[in-house]
N, C-alpha and C. Protein backbone atom coordinates (compact mmCIF):
# COMPACT_ATOMS: atom_id res chain seq x y z
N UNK A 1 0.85 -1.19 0.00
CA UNK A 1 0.00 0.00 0.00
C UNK A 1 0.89 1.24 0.00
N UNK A 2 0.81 2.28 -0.77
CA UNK A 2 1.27 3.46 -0.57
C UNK A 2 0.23 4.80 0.23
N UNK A 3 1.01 5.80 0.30
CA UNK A 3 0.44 6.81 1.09
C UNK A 3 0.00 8.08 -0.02
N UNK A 4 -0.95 8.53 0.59
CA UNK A 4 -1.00 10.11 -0.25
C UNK A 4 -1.96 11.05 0.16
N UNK A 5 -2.23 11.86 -0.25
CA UNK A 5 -3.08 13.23 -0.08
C UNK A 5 -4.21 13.23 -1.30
N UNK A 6 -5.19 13.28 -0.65
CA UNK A 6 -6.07 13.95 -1.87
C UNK A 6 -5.50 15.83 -2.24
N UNK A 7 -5.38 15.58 -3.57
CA UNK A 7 -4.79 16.94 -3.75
C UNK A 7 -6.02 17.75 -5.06
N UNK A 8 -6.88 16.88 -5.24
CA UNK A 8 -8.13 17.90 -5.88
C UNK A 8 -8.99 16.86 -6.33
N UNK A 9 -10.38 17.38 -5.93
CA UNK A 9 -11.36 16.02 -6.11
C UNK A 9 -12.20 16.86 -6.96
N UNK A 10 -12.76 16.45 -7.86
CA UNK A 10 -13.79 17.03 -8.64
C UNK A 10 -15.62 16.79 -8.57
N UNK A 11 -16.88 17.11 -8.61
CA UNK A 11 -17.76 17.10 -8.99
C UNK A 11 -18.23 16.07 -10.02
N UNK A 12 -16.94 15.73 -10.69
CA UNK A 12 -17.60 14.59 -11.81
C UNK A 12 -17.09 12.69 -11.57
N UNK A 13 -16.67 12.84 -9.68
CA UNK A 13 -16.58 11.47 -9.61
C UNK A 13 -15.08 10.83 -9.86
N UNK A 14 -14.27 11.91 -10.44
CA UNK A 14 -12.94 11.46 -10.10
C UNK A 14 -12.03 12.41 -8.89
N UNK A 15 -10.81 12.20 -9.14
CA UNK A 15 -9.69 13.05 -8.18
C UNK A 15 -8.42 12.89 -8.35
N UNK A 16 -7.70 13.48 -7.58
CA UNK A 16 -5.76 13.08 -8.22
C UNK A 16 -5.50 12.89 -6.72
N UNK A 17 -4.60 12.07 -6.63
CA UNK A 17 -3.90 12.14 -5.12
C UNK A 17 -2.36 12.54 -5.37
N UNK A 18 -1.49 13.17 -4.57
CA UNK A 18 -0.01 13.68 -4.47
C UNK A 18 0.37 12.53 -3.33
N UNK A 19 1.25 11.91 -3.81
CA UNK A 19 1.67 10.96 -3.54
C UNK A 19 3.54 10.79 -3.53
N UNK A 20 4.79 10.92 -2.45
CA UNK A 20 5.96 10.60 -2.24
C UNK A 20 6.52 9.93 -3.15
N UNK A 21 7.65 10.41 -4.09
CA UNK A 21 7.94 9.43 -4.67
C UNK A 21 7.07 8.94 -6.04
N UNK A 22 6.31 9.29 -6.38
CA UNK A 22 5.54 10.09 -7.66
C UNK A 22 5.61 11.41 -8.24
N UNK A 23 6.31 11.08 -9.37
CA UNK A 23 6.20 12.28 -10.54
C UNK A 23 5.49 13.21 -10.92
N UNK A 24 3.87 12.34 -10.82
CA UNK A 24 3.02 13.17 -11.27
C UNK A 24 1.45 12.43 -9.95
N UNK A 25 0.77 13.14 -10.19
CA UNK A 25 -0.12 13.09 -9.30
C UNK A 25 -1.05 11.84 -10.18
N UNK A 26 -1.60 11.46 -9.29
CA UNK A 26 -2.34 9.79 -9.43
C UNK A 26 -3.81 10.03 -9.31
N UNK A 27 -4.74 9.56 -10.59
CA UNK A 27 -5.94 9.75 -10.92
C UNK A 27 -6.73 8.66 -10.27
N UNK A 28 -7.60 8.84 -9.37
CA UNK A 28 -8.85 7.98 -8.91
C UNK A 28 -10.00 8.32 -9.30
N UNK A 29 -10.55 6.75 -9.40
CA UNK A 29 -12.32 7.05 -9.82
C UNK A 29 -13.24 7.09 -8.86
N UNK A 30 -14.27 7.76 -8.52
CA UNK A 30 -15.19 7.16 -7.36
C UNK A 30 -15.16 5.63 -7.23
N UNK A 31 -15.57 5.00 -8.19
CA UNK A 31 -15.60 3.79 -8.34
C UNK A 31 -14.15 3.16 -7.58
N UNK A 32 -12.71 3.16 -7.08
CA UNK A 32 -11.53 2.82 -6.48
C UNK A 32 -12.12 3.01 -5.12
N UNK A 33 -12.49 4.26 -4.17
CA UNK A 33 -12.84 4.02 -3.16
C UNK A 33 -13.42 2.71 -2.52
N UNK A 34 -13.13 2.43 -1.22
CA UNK A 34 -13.56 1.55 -0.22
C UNK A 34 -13.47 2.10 0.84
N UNK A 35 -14.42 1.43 2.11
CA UNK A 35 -14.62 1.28 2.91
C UNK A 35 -15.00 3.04 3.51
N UNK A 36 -15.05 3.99 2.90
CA UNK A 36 -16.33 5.10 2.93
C UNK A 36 -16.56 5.05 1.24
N UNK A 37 -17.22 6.61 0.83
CA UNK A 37 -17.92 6.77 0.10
C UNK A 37 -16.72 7.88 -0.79
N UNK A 38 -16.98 7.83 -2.10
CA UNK A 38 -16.02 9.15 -2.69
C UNK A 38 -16.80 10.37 -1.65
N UNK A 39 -17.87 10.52 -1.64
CA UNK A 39 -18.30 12.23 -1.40
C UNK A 39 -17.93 12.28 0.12
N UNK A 40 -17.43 11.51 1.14
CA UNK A 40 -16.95 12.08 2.33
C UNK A 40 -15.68 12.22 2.31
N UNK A 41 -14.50 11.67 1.02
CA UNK A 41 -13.64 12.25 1.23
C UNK A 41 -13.54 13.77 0.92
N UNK A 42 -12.47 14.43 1.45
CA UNK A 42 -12.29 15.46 0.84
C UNK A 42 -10.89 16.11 0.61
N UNK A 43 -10.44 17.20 0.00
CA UNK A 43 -8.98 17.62 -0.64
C UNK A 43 -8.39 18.08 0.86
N UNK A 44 -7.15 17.14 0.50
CA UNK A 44 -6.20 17.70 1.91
C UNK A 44 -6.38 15.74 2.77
N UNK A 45 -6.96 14.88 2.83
CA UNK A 45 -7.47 13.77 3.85
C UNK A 45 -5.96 12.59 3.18
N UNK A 46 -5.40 12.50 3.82
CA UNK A 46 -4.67 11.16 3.69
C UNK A 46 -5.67 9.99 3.74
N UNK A 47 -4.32 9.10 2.74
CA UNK A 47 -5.19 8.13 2.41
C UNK A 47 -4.10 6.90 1.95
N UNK A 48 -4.44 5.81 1.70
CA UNK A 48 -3.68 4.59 1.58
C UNK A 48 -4.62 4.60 -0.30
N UNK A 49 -3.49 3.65 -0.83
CA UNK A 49 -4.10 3.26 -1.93
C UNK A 49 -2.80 2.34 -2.66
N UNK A 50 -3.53 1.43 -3.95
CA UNK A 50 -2.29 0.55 -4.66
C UNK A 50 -2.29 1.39 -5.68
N UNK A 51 -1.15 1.59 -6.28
CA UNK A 51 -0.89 2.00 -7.66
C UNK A 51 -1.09 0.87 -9.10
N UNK A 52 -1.34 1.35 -9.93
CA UNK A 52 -1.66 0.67 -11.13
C UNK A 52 -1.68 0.99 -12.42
N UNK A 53 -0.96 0.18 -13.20
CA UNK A 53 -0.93 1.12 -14.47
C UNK A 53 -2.16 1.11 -15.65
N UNK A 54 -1.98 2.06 -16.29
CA UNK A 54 -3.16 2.23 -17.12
C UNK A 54 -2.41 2.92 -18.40
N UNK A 55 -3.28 2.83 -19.64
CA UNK A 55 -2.91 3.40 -20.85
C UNK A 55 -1.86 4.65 -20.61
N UNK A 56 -3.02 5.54 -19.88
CA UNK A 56 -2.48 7.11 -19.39
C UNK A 56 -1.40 7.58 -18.34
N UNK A 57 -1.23 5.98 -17.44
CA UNK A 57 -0.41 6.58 -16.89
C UNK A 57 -0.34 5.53 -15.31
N UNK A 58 -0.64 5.97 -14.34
CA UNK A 58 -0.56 5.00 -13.41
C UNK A 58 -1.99 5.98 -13.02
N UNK A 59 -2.89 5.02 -12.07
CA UNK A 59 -3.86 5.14 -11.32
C UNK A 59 -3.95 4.61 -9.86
N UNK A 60 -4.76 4.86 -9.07
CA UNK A 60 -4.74 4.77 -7.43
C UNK A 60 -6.15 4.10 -8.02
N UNK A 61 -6.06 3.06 -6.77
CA UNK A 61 -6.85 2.14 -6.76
C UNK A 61 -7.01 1.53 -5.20
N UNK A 62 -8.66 0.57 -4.82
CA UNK A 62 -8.74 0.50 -3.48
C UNK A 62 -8.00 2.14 -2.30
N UNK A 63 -8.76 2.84 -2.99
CA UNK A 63 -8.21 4.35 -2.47
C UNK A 63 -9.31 4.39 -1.06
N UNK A 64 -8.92 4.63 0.30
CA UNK A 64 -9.17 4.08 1.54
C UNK A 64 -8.43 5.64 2.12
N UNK A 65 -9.83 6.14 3.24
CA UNK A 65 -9.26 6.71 3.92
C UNK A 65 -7.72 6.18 4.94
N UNK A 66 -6.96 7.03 5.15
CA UNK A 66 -5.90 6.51 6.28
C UNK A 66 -6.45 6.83 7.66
């Protein structure tokens, strides 16, 4: 599991997390959340998540409050 920050969540169900040791900031879907809901997180909340790659790039996945 890695660590990170929500660093901007959007209205349309996704978000990026800033994450140590990442280049670029890491795209989550509502759909990756567990164990709350996307709409109680919010920008600034640490959080645990796996990294994963995708066409675009790497993605956060099982994204879990810390």
């Amino acid at each position: 599991m890695m660590n990170g920050i929500i660093k901007k969540k959007t209205d349309k169900g996704f978000g990026f997390i800033k994450s140590e040791g990442q280049e670029k900031d890491l795209f989550f879907h509502s759909n990756s959340v567990v164990g709350t809901t996307f709409d109680q997180l919010n920008e600034g909340d640490n959080v645990t998540f796996e990294a994963e790659d995708s066409p675009k790039g790497k993605n956060a996945v099982n994204v879990q409050r810390a």
